[in-house]
Protein backbone atom coordinates (compact mmCIF):
# COMPACT_ATOMS: atom_id res chain seq x y z
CA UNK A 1 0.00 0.00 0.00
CA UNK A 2 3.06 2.77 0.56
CA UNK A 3 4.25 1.67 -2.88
CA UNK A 4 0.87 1.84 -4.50
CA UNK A 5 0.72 5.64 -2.52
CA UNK A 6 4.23 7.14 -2.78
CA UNK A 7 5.68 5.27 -5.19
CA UNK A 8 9.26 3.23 -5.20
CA UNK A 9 11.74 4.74 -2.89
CA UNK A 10 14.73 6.42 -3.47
CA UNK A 11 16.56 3.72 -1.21
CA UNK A 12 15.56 0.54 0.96
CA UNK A 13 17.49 -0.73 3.88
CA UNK A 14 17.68 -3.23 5.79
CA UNK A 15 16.46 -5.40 7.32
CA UNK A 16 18.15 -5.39 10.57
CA UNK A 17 17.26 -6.82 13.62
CA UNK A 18 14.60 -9.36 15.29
CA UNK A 19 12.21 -8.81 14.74
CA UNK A 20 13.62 -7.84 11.55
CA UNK A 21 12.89 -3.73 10.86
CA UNK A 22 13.38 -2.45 6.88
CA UNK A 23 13.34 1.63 5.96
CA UNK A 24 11.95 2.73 2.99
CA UNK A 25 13.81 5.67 2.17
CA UNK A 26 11.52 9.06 0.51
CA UNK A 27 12.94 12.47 -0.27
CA UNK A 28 11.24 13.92 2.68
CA UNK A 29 10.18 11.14 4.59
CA UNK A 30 11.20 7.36 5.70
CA UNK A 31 8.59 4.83 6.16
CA UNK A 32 9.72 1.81 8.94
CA UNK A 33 8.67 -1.81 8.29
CA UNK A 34 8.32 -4.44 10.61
CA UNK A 35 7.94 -7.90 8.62
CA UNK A 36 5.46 -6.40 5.65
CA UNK A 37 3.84 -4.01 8.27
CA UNK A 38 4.35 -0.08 7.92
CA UNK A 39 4.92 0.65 11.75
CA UNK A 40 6.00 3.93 11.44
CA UNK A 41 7.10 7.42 9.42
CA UNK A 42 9.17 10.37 10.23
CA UNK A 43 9.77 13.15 7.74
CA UNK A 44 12.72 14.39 7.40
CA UNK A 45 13.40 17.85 6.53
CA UNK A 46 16.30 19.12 4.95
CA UNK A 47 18.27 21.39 7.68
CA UNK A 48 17.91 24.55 5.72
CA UNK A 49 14.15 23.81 6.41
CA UNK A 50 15.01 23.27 10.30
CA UNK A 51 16.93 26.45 10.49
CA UNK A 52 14.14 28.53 8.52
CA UNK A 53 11.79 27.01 11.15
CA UNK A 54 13.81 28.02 13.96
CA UNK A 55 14.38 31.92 13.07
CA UNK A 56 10.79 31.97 12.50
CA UNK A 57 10.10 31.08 15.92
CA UNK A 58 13.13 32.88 17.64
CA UNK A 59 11.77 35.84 16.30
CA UNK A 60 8.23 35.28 17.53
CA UNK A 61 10.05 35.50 21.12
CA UNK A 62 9.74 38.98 23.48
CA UNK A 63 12.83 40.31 24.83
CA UNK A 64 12.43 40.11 28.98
């Protein structure tokens, strides 16, 4: 079904582990497998993206 949805990714690895856990690697996000069960996804944003996020909310912040 993540196939069908996103697509092949960019890179698999794995597995590694017992029980054993595979990544499916996406431009912005990784999908974890456990056997042929999607157990979990984390995006991944580039760091430019991470520092853009944290000026923005730096300069949401008061001075004391």
């Amino acid at each position: 079904m993540v196939r069908r949805h996103f697509g092949e990714p960019v890179r698999r690895l794995g597995p590694i582990g017992q029980p054993p856990i595979t990544q499916w690697v996406y431009p912005d996000f990784i999908v974890y497998f456990e056997h042929q069960h999607a157990i979990h996804a984390v995006w991944t944003a580039p760091s430019s993206a991470l520092s853009l996020q944290r000026d923005a909310h730096d300069s949401t912040r008061q001075a004391p």
